[in-house]
Protein backbone atom coordinates (compact mmCIF):
# COMPACT_ATOMS: atom_id res chain seq x y z
CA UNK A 1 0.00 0.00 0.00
CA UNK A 2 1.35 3.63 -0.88
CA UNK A 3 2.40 5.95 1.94
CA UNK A 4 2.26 9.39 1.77
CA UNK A 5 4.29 12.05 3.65
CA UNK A 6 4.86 15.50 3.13
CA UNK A 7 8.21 17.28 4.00
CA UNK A 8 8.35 21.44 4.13
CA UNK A 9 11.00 22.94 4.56
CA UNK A 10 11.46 26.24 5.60
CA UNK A 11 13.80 29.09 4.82
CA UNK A 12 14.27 32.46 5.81
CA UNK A 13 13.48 33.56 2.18
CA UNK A 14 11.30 30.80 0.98
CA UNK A 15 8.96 27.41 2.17
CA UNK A 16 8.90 24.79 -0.11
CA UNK A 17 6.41 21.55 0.87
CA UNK A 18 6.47 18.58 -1.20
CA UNK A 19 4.31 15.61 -1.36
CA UNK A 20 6.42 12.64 -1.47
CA UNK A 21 6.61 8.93 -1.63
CA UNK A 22 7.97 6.24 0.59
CA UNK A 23 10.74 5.70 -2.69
CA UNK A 24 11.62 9.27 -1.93
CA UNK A 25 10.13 10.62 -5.03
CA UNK A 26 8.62 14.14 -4.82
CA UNK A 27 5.28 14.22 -6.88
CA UNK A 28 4.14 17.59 -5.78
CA UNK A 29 6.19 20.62 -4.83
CA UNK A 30 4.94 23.78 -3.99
CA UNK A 31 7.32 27.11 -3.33
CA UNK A 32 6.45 30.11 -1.32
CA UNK A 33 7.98 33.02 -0.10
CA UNK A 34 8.00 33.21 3.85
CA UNK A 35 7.27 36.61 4.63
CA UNK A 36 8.71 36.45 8.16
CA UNK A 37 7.85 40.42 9.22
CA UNK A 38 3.88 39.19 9.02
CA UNK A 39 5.20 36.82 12.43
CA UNK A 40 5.30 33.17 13.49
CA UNK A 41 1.34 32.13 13.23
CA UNK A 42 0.60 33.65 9.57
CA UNK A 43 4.05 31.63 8.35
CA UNK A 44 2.58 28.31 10.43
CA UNK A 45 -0.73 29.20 8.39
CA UNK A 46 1.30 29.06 5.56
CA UNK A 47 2.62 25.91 5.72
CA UNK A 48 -0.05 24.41 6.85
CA UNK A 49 -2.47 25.34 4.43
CA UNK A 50 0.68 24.33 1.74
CA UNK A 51 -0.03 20.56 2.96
CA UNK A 52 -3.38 21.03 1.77
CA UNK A 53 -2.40 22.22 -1.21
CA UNK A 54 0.32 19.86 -2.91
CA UNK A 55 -1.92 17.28 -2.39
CA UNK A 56 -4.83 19.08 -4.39
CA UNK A 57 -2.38 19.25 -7.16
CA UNK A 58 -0.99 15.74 -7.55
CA UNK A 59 -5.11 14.54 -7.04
CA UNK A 60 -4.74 12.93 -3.93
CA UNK A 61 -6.64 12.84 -0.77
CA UNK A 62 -5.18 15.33 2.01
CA UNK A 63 -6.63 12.41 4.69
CA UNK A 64 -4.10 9.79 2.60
CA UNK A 65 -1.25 11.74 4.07
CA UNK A 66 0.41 9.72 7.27
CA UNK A 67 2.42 12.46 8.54
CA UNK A 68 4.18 15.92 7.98
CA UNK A 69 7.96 17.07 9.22
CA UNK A 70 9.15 20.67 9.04
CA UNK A 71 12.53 21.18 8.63
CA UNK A 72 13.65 24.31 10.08
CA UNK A 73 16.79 26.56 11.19
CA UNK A 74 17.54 26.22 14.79
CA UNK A 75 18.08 25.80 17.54
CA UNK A 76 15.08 23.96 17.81
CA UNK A 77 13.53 21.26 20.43
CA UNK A 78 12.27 18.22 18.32
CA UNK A 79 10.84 16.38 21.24
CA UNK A 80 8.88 19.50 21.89
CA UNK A 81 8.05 20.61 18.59
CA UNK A 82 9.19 24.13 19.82
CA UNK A 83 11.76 26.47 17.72
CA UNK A 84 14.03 28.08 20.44
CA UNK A 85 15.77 30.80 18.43
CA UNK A 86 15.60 31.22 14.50
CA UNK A 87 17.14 34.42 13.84
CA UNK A 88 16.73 34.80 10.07
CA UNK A 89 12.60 33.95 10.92
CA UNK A 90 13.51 36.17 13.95
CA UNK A 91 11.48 33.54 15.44
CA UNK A 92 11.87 32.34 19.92
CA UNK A 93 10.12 29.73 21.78
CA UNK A 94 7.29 28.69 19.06
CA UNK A 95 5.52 26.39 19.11
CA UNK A 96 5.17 24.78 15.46
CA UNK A 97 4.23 21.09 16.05
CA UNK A 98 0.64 22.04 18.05
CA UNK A 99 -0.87 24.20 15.68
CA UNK A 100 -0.24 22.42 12.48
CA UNK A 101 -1.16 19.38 14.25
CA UNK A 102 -4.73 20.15 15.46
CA UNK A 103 -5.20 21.79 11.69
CA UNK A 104 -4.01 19.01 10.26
CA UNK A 105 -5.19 16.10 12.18
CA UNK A 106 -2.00 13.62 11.49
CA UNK A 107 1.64 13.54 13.36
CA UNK A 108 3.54 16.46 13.18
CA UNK A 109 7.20 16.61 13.58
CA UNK A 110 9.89 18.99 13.46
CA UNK A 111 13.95 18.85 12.51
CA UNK A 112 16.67 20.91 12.29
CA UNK A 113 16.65 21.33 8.57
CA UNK A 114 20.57 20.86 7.94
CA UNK A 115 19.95 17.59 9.80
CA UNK A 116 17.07 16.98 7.32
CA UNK A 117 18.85 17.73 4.08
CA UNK A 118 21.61 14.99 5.48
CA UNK A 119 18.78 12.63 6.42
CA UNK A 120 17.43 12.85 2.63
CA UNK A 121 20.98 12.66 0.96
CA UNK A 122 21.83 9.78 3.09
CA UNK A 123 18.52 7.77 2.43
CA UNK A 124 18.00 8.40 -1.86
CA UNK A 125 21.05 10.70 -2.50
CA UNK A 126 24.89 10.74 -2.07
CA UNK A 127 24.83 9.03 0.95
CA UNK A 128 23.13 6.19 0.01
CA UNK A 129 24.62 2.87 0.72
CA UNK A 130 26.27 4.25 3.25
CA UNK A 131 25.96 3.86 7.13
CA UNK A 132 27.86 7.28 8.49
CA UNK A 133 27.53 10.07 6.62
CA UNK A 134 28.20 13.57 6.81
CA UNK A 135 26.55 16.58 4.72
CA UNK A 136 27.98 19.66 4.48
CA UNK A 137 26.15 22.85 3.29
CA UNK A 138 28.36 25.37 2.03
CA UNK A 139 26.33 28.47 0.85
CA UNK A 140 25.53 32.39 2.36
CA UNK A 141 26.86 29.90 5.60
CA UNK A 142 27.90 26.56 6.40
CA UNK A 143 25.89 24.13 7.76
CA UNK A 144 25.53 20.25 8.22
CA UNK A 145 24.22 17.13 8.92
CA UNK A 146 25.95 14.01 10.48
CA UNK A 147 24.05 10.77 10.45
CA UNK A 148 25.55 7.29 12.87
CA UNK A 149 23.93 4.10 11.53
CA UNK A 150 21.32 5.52 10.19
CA UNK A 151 20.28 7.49 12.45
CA UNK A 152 20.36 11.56 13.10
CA UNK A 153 23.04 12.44 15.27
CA UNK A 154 21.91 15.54 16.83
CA UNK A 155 24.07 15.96 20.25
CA UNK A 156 23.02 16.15 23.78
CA UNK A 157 20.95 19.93 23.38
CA UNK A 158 20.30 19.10 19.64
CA UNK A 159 22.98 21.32 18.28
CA UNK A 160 25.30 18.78 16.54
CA UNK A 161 26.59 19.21 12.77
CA UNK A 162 27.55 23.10 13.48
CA UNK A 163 30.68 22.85 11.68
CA UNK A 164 30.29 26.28 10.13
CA UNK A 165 31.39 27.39 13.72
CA UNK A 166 34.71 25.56 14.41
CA UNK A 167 37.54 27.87 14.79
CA UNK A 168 39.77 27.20 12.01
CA UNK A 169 41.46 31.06 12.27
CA UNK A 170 42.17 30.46 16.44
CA UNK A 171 44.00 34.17 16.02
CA UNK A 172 42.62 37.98 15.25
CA UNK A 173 40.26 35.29 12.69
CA UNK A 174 37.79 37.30 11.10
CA UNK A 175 34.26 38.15 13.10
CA UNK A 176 31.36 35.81 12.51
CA UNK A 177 27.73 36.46 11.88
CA UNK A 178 27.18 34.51 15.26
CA UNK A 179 29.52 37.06 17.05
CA UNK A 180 32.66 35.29 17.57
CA UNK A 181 36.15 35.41 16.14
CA UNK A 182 37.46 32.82 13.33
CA UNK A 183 34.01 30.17 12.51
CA UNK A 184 34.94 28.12 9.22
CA UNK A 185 32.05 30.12 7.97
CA UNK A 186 33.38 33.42 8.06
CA UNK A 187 36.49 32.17 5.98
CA UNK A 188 34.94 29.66 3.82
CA UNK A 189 31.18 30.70 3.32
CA UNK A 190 29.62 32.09 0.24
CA UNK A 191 29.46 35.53 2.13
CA UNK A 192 33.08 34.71 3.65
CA UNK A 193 34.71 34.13 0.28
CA UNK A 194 33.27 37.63 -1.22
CA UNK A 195 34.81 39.24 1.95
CA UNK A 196 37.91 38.01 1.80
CA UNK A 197 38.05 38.87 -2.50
CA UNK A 198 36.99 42.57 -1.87
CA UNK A 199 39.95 43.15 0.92
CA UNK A 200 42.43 41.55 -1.17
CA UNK A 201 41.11 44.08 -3.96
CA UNK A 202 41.58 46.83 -1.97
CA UNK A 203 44.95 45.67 -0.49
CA UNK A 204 45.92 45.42 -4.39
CA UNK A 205 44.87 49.21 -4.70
CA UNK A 206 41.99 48.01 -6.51
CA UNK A 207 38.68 50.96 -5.61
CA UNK A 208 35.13 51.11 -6.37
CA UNK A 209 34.54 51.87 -9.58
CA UNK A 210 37.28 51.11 -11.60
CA UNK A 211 36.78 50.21 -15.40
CA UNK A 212 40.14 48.14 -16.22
CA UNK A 213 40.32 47.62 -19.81
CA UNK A 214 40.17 44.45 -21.48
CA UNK A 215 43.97 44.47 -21.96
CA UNK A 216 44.50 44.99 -18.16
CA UNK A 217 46.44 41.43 -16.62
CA UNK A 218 46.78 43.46 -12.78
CA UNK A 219 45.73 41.08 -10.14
CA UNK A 220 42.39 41.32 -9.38
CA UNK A 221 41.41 42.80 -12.69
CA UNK A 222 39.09 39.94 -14.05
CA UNK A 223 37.46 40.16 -11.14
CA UNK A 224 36.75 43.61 -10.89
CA UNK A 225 35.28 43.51 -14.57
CA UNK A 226 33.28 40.86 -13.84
CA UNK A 227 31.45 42.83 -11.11
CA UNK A 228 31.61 45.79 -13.32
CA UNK A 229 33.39 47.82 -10.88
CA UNK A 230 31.18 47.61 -7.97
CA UNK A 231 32.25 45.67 -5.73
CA UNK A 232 28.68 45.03 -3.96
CA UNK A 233 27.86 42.73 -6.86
CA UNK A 234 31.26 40.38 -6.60
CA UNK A 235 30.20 36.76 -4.73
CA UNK A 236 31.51 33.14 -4.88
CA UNK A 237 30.37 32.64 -8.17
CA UNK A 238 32.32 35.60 -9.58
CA UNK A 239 35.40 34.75 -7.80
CA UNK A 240 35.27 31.63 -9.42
CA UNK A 241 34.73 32.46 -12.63
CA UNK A 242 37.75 35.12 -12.23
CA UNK A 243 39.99 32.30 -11.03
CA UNK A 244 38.69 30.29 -13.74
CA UNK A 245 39.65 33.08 -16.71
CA UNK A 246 43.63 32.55 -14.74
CA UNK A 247 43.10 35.80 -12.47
CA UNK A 248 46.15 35.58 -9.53
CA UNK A 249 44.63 37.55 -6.67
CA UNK A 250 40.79 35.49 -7.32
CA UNK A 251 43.04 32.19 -7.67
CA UNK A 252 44.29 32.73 -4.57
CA UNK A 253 41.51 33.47 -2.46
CA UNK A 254 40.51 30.21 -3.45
CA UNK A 255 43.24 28.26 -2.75
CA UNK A 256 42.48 29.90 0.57
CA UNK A 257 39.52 29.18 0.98
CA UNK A 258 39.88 25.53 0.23
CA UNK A 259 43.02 25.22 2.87
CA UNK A 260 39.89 26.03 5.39
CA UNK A 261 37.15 24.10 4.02
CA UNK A 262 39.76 21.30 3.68
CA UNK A 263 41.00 21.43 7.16
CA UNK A 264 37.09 21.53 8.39
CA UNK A 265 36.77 18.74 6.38
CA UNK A 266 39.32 16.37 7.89
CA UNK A 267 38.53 17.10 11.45
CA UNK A 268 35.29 15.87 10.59
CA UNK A 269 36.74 12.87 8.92
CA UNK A 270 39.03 12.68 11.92
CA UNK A 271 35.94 12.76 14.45
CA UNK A 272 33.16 10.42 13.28
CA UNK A 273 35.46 8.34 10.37
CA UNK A 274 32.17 8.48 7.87
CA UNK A 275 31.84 6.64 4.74
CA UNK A 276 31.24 9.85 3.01
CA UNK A 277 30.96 13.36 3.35
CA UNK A 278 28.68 14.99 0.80
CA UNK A 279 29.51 18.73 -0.12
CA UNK A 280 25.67 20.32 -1.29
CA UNK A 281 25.00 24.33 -1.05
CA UNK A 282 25.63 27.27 -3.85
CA UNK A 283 29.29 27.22 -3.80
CA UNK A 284 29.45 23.65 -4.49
CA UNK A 285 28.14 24.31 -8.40
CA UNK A 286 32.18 25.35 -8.63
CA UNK A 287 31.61 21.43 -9.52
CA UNK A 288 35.81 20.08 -9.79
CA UNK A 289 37.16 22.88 -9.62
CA UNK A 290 36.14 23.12 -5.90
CA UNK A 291 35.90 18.96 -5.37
CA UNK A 292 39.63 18.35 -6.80
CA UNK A 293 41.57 20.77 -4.24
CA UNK A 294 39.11 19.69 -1.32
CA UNK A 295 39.72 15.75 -2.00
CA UNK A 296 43.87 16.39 -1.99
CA UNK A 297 43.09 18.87 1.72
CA UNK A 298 41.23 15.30 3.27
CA UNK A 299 43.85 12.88 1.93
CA UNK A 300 46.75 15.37 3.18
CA UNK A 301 45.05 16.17 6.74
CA UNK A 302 42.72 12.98 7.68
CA UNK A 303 44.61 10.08 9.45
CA UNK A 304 45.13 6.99 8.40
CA UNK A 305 41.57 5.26 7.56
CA UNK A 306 39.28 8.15 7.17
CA UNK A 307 42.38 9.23 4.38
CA UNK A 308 42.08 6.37 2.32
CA UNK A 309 38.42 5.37 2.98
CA UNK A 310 36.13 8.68 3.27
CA UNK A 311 34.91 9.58 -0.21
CA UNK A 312 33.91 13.16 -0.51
CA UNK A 313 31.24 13.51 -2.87
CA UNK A 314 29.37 15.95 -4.54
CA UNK A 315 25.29 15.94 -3.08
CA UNK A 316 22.54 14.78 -5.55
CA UNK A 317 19.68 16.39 -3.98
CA UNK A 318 19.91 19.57 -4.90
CA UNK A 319 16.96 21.64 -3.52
CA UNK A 320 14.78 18.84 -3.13
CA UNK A 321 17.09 18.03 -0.11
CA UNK A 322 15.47 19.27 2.93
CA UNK A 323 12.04 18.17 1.50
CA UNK A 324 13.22 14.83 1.05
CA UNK A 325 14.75 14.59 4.07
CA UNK A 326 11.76 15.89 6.27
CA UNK A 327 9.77 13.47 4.60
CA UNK A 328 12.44 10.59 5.14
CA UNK A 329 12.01 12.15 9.14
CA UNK A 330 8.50 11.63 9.09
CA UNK A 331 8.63 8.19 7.33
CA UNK A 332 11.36 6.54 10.01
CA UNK A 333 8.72 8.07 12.66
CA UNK A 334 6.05 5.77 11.39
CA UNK A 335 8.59 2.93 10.97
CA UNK A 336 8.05 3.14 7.11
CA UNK A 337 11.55 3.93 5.75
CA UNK A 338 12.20 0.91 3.60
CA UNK A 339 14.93 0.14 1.67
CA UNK A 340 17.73 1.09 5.00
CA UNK A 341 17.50 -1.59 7.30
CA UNK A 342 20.71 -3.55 6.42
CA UNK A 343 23.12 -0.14 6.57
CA UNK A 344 21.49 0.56 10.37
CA UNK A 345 23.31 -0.82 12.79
């Protein structure tokens, strides 16, 4: 008999909710924009009435549905169904579980949605076939996921998988969104990697506005006219595609950037030993450019075991990962995850 689950997952900027199957096939996906400033119970209403509403479109019954999980930003309490703190929702203490529960009228459950996404990879995507598994997130932040025989590992206050915030830079490191000094994110984010581009610009001599011309081979000067002087528009994806056309100074905040995200890398490897660890987020559509350098960091740092055996790997999920993976939540809830048993311990 077919079970249905639906897994939302929601973002600062966007909700997406998607119907899907106990294969992990999404047949229904529905996107939304949040709209945080209208506050915590219109966004609930939101996603609640979403459930409703992917079902409607792939023609089947909302009662057919067994259960929902929302993946969210923490921290959150999953045994609670309460979201302590979500700053980018600017969200404390709410309760999400009740209300969608008594609308809805099946179990409700709620994850930390970087836990999610590495639930889903594991289960239908990079990860599977594997038993430990580790998915990192490397985007405007860095996030990630860790699962131990097939199972979420989310740490004694439900705060595991914050690699984004180990101290890689121990001294004067740059500061990080969540207020401290020298977080792998700060140097090795999305956000961190357009930082660190526009100071070694200006340490070049490089200032807002400039128009090199196309003859110009300075440092920096592929870069600059790809952002077409303004330095507000330059971002990972620019960087790259400097370093790509042979610019030095983009080059080499790269190479940077993977000597962090490297390092991050094998003390993860070093930690929990994992099959594989699965690299998913914006920055990772660098594709080999970004893989190559980050493979040669983990075989260089990792010790013995974790160096030869850890594959790192590029995610398959794409967006579809934190609705996949809520829905994987949901499905291991109602003991209905098939297809796992023999790589749980």
């Amino acid at each position: 008999m077919q079970t249905w689950v639906v897994g939302v997952d929601l973002g600062g900027t966007k909700i997406a909710t998607g119907l899907v199957d106990d294969r992990g096939q999404v047949i229904e996906r529905l996107e939304q924009l949040t709209r945080p400033e209208q506050g915590p119970q219109t966004v609930i209403e939101r996603m609640t009435q979403s459930v409703g509403e992917v079902c409607r479109r792939a023609g089947v019954r909302p009662g057919a549905v067994e259960a929902v999980t929302v993946a969210c930003p923490g921290p959150l309490d999953p045994a609670s169904g309460v979201v302590i703190a979500a700053p980018n929702l600017g969200w404390r203490h709410v309760d999400v579980v009740g209300p969608m529960q008594a609308a809805l009228g099946v179990p409700v459950y709620l994850e930390n949605d970087a836990n999610a996404a590495a639930f889903g990879e594991w289960w239908v995507g990079a990860g599977r076939g594997t038993r430990h598994f580790i998915y990192v997130t490397v985007s405007t932040g860095i996030g990630g996921g860790i699962i131990i025989d097939g199972a979420i590992y989310g740490g004694a206050h439900w705060a595991a998988g914050e690699i984004g915030h180990t101290v890689i830079v121990v001294e004067n490191g740059p500061l990080c969104g969540c207020g401290r000094r020298g977080c792998l994110e700060s140097v090795a984010s999305g956000t961190g990697i357009a930082r660190r581009a526009i100071e070694a610009l200006e340490e070049a001599g490089w200032r807002e506005g400039e128009a090199p011309e196309a003859a110009d081979e300075r440092p920096g000067a592929r870069l600059v006219r790809l952002a077409a002087g303004r330095f507000a528009e330059i971002d990972a994806r620019k960087v790259a595609e400097a370093a790509r056309q042979g610019d030095p100074l983009a080059k080499e905040v790269l190479d940077r950037t993977w000597l962090y995200l490297g390092a991050g890398l094998a003390n993860l490897a070093n930690l929990f030993d994992p099959d594989a660890i699965a690299i998913g987020g914006g920055v990772s559509r660098i594709g080999e450019a970004m893989m190559e350098p980050l493979r040669r960091e983990l075989r260089t740092r990792a010790v013995p075991g974790p160096a030869e055996g850890t594959r790192l790997v590029p995610a398959l999920l794409g967006p579809n990962a934190g609705v996949v993976g809520a829905a994987a939540v949901a499905l291991k809830k109602l003991g209905k995850l098939e297809g796992v048993e023999s790589r749980a311990g």
